[in-house]
PDB file of N, CA and C in Angstrom:
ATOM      1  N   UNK A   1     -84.560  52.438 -92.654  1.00  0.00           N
ATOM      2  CA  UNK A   1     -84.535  53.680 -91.916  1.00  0.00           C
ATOM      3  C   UNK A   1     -85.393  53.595 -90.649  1.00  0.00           C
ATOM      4  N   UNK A   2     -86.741  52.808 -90.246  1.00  0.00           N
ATOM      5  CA  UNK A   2     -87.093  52.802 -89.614  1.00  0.00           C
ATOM      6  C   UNK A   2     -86.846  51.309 -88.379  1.00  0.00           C
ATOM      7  N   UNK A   3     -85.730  51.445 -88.795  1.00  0.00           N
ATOM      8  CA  UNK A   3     -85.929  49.986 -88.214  1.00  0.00           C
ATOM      9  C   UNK A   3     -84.651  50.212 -86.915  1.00  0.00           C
ATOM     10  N   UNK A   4     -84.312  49.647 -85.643  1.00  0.00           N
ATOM     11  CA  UNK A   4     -82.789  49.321 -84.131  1.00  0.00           C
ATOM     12  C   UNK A   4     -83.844  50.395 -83.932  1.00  0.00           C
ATOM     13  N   UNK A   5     -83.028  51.500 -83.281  1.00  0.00           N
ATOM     14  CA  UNK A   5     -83.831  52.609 -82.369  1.00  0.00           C
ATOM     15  C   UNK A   5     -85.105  53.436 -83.039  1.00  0.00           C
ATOM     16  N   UNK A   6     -85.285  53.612 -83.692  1.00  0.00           N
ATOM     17  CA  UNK A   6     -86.730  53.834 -84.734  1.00  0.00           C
ATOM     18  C   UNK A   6     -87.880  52.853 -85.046  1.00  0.00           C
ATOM     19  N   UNK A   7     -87.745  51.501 -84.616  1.00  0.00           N
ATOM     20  CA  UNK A   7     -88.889  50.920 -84.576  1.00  0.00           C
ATOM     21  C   UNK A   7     -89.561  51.194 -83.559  1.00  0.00           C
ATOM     22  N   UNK A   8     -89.270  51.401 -82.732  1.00  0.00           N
ATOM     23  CA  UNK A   8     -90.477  52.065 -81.516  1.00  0.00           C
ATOM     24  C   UNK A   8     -91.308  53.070 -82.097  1.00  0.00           C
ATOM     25  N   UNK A   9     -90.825  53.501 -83.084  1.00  0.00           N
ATOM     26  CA  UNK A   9     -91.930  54.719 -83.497  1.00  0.00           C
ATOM     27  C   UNK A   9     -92.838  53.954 -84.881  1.00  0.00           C
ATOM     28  N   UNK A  10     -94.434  54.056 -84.672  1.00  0.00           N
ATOM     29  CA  UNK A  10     -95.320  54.115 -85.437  1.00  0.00           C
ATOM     30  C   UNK A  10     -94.752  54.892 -86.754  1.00  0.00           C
ATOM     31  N   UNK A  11     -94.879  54.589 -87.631  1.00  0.00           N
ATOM     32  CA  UNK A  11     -94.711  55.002 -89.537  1.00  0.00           C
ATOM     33  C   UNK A  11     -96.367  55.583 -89.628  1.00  0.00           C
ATOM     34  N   UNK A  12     -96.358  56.521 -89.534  1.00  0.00           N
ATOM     35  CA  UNK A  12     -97.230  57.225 -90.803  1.00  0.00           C
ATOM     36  C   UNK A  12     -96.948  58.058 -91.765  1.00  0.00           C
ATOM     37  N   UNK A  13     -97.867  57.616 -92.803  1.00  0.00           N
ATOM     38  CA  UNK A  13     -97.535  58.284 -94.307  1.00  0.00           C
ATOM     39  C   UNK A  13     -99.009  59.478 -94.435  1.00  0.00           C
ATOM     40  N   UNK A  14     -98.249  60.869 -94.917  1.00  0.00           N
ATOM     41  CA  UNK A  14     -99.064  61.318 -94.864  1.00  0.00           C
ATOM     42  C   UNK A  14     -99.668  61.281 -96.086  1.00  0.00           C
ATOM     43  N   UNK A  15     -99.442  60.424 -97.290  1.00  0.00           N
ATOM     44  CA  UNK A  15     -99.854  60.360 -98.816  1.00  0.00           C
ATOM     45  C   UNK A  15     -99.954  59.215 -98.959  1.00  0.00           C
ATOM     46  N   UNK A  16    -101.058  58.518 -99.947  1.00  0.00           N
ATOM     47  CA  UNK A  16    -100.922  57.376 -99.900  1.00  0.00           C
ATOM     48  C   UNK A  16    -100.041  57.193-101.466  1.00  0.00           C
ATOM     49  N   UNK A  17     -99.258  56.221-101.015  1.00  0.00           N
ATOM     50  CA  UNK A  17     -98.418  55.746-102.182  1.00  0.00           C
ATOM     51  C   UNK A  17     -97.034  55.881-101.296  1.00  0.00           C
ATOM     52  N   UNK A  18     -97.107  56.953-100.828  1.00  0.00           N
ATOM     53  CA  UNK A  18     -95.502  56.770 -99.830  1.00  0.00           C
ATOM     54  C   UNK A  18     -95.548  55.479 -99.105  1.00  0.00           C
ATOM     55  N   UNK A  19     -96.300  54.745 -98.792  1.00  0.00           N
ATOM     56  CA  UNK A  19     -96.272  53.801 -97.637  1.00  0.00           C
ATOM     57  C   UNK A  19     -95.864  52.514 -98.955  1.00  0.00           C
ATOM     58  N   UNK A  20     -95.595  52.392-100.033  1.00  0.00           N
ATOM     59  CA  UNK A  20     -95.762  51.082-100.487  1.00  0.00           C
ATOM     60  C   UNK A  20     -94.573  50.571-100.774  1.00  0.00           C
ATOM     61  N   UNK A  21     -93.215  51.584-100.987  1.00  0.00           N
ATOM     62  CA  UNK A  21     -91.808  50.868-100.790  1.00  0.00           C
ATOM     63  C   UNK A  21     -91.383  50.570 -99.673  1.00  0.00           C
ATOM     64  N   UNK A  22     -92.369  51.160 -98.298  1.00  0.00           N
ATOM     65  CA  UNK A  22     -92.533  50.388 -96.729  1.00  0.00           C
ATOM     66  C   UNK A  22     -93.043  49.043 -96.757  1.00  0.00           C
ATOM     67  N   UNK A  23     -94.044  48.744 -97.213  1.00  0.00           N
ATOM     68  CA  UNK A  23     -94.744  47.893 -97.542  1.00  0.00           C
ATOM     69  C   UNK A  23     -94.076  46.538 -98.110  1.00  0.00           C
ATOM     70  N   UNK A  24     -93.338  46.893 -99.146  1.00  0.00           N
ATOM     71  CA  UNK A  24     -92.501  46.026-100.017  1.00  0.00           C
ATOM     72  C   UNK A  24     -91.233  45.437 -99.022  1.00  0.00           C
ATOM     73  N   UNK A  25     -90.823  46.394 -98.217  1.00  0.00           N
ATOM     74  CA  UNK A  25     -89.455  46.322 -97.592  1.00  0.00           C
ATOM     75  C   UNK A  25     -89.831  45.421 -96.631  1.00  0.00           C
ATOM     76  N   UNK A  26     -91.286  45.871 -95.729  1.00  0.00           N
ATOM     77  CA  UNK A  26     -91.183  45.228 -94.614  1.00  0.00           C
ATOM     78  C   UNK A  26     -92.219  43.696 -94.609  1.00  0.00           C
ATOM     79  N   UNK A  27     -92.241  43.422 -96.056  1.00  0.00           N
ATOM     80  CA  UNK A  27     -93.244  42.366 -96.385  1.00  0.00           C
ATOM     81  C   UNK A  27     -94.669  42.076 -95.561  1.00  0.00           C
ATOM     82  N   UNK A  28     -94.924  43.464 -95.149  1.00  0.00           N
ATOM     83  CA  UNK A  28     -96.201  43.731 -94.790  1.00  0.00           C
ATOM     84  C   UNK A  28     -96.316  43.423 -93.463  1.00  0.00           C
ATOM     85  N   UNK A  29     -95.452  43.116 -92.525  1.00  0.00           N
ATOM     86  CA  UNK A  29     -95.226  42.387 -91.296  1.00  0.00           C
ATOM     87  C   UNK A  29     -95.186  43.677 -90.505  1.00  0.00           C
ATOM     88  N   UNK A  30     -94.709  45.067 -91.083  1.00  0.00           N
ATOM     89  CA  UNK A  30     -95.031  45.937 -89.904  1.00  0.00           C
ATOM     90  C   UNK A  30     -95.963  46.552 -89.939  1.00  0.00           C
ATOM     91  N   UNK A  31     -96.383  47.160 -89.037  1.00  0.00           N
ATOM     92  CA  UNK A  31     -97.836  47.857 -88.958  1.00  0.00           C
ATOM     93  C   UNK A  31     -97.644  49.574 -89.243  1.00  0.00           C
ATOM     94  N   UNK A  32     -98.444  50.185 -90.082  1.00  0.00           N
ATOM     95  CA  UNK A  32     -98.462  51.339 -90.339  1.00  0.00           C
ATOM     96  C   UNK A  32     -99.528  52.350 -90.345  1.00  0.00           C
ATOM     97  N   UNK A  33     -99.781  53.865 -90.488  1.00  0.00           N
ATOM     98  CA  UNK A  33    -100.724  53.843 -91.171  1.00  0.00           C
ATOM     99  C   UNK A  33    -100.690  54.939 -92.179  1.00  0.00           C
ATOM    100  N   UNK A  34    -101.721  54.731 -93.127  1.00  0.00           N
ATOM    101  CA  UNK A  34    -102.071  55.802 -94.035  1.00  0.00           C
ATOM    102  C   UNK A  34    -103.090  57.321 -93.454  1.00  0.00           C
ATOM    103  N   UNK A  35    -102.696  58.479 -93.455  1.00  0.00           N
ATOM    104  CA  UNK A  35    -103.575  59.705 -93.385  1.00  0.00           C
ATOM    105  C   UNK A  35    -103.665  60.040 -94.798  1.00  0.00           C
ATOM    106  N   UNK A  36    -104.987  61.443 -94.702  1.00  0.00           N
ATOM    107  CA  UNK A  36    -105.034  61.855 -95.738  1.00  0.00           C
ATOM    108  C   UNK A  36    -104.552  63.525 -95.310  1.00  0.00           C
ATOM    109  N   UNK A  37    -103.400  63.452 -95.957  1.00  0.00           N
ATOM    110  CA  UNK A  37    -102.611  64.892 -95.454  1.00  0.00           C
ATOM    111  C   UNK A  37    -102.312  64.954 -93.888  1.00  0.00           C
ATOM    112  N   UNK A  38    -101.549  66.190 -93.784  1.00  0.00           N
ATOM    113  CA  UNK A  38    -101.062  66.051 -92.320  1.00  0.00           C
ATOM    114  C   UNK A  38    -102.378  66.677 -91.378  1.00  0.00           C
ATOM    115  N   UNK A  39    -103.135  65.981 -91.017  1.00  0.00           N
ATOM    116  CA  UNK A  39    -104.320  65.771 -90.426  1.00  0.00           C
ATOM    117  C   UNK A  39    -103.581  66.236 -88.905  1.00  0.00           C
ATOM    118  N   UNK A  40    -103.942  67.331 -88.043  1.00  0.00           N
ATOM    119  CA  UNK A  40    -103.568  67.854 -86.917  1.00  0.00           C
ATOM    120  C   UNK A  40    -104.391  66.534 -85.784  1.00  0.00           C
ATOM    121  N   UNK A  41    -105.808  66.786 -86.008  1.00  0.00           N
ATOM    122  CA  UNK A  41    -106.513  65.817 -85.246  1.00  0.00           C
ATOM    123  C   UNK A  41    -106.046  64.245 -85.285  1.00  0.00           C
ATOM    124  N   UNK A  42    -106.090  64.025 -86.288  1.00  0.00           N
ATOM    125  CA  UNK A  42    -105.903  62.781 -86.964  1.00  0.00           C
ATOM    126  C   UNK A  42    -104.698  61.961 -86.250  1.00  0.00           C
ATOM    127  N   UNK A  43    -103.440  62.981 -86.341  1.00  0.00           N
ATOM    128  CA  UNK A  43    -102.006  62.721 -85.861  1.00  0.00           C
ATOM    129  C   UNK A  43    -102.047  62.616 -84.162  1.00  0.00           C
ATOM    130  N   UNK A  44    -103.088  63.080 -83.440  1.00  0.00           N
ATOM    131  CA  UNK A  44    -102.795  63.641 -81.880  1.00  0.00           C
ATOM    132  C   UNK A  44    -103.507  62.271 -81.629  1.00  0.00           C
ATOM    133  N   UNK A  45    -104.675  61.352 -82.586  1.00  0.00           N
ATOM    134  CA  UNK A  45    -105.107  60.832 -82.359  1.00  0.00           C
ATOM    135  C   UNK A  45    -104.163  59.650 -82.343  1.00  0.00           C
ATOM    136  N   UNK A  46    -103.499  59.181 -83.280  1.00  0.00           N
ATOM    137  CA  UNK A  46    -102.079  58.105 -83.920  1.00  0.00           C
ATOM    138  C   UNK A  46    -101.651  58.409 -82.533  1.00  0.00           C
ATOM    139  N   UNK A  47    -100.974  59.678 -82.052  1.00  0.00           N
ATOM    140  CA  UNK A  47    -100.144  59.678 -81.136  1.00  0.00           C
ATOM    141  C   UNK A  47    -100.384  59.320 -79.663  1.00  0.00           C
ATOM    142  N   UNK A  48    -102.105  59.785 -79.281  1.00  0.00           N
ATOM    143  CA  UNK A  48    -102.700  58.647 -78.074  1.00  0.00           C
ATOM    144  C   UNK A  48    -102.332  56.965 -78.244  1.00  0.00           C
ATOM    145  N   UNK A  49    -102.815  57.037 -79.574  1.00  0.00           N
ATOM    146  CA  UNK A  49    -102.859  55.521 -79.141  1.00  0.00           C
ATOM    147  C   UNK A  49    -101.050  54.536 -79.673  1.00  0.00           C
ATOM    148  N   UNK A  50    -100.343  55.190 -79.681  1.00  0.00           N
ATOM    149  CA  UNK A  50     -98.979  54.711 -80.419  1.00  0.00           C
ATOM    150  C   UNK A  50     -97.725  55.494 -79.586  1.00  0.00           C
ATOM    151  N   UNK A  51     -97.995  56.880 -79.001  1.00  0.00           N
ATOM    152  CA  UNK A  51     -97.039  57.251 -78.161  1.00  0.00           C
ATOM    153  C   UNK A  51     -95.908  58.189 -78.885  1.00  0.00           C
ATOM    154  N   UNK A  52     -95.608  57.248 -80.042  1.00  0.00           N
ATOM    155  CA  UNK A  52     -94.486  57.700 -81.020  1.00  0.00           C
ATOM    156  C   UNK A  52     -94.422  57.607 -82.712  1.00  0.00           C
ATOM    157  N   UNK A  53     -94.493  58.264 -83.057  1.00  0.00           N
ATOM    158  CA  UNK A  53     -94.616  58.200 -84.812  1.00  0.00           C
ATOM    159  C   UNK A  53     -93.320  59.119 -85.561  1.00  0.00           C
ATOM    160  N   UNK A  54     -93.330  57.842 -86.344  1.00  0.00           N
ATOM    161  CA  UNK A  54     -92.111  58.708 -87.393  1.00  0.00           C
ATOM    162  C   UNK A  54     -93.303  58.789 -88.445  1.00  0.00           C
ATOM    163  N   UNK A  55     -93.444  60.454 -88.681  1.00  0.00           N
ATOM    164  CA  UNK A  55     -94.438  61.188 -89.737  1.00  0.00           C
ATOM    165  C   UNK A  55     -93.726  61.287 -91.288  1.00  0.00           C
ATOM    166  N   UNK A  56     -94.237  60.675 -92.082  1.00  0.00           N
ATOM    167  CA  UNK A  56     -93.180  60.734 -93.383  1.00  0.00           C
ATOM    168  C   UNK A  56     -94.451  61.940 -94.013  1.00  0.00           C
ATOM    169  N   UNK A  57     -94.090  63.213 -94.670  1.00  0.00           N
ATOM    170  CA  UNK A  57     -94.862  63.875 -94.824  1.00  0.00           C
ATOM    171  C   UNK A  57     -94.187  65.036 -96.017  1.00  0.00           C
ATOM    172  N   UNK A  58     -94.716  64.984 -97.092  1.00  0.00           N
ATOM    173  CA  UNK A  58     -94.426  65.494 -98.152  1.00  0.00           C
ATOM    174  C   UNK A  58     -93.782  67.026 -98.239  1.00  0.00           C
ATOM    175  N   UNK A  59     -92.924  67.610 -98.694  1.00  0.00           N
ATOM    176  CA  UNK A  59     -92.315  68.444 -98.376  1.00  0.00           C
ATOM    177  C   UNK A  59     -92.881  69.797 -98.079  1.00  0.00           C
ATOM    178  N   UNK A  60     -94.246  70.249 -98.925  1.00  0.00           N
ATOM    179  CA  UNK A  60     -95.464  71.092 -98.829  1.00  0.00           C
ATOM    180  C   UNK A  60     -95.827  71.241 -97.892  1.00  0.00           C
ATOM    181  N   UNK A  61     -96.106  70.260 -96.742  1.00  0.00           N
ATOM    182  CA  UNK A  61     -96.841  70.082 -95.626  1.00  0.00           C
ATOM    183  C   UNK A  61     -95.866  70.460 -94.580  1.00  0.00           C
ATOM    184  N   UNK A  62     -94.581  70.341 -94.421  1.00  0.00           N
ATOM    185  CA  UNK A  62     -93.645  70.557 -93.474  1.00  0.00           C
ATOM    186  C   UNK A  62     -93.936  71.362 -92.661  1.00  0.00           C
ATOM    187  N   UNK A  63     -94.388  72.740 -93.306  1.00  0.00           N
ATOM    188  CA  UNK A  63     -93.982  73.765 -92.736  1.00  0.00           C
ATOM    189  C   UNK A  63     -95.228  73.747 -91.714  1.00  0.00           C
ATOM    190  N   UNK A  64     -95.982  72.748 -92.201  1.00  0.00           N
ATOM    191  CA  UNK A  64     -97.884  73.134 -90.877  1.00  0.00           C
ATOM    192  C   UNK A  64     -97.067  72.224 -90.223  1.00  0.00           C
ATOM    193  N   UNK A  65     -96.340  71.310 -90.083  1.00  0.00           N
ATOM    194  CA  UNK A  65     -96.297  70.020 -89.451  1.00  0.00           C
ATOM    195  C   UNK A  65     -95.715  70.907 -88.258  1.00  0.00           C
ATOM    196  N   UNK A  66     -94.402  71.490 -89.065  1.00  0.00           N
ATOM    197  CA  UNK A  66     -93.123  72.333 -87.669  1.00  0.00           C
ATOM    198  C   UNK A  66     -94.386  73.441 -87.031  1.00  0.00           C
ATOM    199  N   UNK A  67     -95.531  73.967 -87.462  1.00  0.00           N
ATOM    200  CA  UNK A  67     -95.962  74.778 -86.706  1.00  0.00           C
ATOM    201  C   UNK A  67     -96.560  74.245 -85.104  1.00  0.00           C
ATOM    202  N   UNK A  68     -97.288  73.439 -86.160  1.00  0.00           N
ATOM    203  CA  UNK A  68     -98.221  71.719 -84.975  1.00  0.00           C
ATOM    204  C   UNK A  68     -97.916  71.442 -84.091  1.00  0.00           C
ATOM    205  N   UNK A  69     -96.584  71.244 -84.031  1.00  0.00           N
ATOM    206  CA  UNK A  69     -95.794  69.706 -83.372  1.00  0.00           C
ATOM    207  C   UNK A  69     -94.801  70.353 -82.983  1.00  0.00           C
ATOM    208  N   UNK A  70     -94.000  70.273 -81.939  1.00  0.00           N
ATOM    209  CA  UNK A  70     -92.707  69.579 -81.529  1.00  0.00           C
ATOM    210  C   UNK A  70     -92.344  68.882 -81.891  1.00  0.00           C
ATOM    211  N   UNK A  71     -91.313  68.839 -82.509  1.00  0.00           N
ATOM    212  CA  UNK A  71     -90.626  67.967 -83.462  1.00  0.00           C
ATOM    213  C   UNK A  71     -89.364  67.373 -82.544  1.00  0.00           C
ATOM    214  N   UNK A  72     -89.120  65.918 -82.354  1.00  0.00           N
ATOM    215  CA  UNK A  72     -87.504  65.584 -81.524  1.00  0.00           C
ATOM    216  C   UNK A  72     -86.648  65.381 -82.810  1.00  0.00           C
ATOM    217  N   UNK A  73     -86.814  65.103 -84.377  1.00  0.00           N
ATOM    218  CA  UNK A  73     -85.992  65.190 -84.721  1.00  0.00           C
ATOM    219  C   UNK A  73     -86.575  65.405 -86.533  1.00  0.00           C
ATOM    220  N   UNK A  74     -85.791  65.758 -87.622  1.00  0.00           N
ATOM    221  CA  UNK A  74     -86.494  65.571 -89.107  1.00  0.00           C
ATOM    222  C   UNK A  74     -84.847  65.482 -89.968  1.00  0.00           C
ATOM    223  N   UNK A  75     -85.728  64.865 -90.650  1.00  0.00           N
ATOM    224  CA  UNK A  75     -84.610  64.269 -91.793  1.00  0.00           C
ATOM    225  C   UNK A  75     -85.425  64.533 -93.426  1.00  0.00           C
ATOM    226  N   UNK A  76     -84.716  65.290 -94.089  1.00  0.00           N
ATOM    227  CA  UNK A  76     -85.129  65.464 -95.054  1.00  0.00           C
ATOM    228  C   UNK A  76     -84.642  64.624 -96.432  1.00  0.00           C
ATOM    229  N   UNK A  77     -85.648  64.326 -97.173  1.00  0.00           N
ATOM    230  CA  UNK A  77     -85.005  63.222 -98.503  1.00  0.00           C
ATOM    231  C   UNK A  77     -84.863  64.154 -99.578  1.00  0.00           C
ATOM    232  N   UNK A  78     -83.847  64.369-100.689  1.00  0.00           N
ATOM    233  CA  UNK A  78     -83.771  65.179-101.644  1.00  0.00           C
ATOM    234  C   UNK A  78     -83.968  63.843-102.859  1.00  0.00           C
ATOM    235  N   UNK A  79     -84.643  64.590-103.990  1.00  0.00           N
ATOM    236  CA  UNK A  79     -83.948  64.050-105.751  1.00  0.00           C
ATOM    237  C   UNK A  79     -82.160  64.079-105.618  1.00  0.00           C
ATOM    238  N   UNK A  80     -81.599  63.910-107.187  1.00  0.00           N
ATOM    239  CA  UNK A  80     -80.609  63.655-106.565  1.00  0.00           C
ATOM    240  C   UNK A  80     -79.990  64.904-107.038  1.00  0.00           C
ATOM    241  N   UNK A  81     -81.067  65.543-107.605  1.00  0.00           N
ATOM    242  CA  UNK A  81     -80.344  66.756-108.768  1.00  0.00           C
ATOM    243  C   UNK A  81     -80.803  68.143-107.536  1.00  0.00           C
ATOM    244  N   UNK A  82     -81.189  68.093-106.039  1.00  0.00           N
ATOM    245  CA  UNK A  82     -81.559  68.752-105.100  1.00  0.00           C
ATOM    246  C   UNK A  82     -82.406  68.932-104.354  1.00  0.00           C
ATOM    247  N   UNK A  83     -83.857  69.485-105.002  1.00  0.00           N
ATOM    248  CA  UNK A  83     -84.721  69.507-104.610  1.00  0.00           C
ATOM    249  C   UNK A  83     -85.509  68.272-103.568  1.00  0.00           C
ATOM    250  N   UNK A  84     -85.645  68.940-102.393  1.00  0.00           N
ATOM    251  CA  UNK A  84     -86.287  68.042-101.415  1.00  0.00           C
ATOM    252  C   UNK A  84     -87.502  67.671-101.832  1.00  0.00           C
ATOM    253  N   UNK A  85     -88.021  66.267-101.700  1.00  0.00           N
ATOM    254  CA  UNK A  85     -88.865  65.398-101.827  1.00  0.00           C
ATOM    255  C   UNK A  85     -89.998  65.543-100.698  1.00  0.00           C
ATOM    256  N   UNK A  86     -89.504  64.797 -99.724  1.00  0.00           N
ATOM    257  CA  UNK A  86     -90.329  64.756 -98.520  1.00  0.00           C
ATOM    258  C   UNK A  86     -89.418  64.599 -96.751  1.00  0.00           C
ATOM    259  N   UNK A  87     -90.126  64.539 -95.783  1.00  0.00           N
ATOM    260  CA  UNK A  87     -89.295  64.309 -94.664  1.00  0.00           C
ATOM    261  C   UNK A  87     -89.903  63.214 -93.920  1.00  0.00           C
ATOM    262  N   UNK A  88     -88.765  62.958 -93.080  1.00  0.00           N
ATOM    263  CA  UNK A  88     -89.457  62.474 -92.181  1.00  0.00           C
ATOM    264  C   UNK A  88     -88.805  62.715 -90.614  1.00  0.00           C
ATOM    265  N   UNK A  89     -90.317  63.087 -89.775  1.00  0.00           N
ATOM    266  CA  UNK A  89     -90.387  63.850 -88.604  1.00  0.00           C
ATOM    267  C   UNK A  89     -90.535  63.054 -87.810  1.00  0.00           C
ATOM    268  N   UNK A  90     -89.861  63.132 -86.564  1.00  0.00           N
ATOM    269  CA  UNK A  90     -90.287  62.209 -85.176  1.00  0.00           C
ATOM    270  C   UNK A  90     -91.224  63.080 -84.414  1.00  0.00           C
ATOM    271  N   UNK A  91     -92.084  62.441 -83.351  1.00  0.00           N
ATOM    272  CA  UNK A  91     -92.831  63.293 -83.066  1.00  0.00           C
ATOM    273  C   UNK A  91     -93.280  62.185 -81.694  1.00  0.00           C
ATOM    274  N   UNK A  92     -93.221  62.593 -80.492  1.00  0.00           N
ATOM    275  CA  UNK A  92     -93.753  61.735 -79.114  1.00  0.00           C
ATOM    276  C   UNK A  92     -94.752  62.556 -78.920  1.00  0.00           C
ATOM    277  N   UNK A  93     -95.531  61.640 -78.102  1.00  0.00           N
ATOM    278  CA  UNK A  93     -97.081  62.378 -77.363  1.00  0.00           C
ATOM    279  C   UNK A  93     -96.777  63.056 -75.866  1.00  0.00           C
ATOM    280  N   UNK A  94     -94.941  62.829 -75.431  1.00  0.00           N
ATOM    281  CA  UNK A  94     -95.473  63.406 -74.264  1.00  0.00           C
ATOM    282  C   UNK A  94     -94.109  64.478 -74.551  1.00  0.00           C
ATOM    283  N   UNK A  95     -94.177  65.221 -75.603  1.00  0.00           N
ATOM    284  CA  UNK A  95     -93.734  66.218 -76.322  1.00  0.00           C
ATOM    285  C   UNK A  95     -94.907  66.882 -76.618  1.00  0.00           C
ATOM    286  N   UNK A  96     -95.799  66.572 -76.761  1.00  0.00           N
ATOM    287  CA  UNK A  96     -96.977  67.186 -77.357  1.00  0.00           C
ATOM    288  C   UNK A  96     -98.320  67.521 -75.770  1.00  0.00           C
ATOM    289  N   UNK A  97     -97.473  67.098 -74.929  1.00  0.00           N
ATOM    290  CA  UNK A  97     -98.395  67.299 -73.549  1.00  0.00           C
ATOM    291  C   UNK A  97    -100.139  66.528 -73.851  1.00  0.00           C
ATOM    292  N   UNK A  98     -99.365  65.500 -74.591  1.00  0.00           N
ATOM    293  CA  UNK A  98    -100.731  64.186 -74.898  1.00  0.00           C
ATOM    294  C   UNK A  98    -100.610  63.412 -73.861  1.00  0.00           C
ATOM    295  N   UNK A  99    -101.786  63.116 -73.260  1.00  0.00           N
ATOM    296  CA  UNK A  99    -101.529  61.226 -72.527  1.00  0.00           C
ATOM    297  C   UNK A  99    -102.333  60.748 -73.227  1.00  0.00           C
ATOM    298  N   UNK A 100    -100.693  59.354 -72.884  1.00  0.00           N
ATOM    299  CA  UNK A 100    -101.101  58.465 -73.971  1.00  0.00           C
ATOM    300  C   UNK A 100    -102.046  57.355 -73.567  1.00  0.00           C
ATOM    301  N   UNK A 101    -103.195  57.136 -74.754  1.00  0.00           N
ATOM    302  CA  UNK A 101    -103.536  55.703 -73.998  1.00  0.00           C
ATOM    303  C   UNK A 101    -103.401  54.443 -74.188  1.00  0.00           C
ATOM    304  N   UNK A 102    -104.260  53.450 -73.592  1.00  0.00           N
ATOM    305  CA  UNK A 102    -103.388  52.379 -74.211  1.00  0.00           C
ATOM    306  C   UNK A 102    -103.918  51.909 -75.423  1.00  0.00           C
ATOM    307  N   UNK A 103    -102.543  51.314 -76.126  1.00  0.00           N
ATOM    308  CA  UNK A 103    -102.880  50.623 -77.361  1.00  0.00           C
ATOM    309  C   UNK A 103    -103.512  49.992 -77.581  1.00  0.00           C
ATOM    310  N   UNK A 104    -104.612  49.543 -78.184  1.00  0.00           N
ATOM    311  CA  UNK A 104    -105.325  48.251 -78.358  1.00  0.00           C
ATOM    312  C   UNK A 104    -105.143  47.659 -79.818  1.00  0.00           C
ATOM    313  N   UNK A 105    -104.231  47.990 -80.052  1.00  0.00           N
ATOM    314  CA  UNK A 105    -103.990  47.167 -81.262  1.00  0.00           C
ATOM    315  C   UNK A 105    -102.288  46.360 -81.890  1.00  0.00           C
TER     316      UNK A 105
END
């Protein structure tokens, strides 16, 4: 899912344990990161230094995320019996009237 036009965007997980079937998939070769919850500061900070993040963020949290953010796009994951799981949100810094800086990593 994150991979042709979506690798430009940084993966953060806003739980830890979501990141480890990333982990498995991408044999650790891509770079990610872990928050603890959808961290407002935390995320503006990811987004200086990365530009672009696909936010994978538990379904609870959504609703602060859509308040937060400008969102360019969300995709939601369901069980199979309905109930949504978690999403995942795109989110640019110059959507968010961030400048970005540069990466150093």
């Amino acid at each position: 899912m994150l991979a042709g036009p979506l690798s430009e965007y940084h993966p953060v997980f806003t739980a830890w344990g979501f990141h480890l079937q990333f982990l498995f998939l991408t044999d650790g070769q891509r770079p990610y990161s872990v928050i603890s919850g959808a961290d407002r500061q935390r995320i503006d900070e990811l987004l200086q230094r990365h530009g672009k993040i696909s936010l994978i963020v538990k379904i609870d949290e959504l609703d602060r995320v859509r308040a937060a953010f400008e969102i360019q796009h969300e995709i939601l994951f369901t069980q199979r019996n309905g109930p949504e799981l978690f999403a995942m949100v795109l989110v640019t810094a110059a959507d968010q009237g961030i400048v970005q800086a540069a990466a150093s990593d």
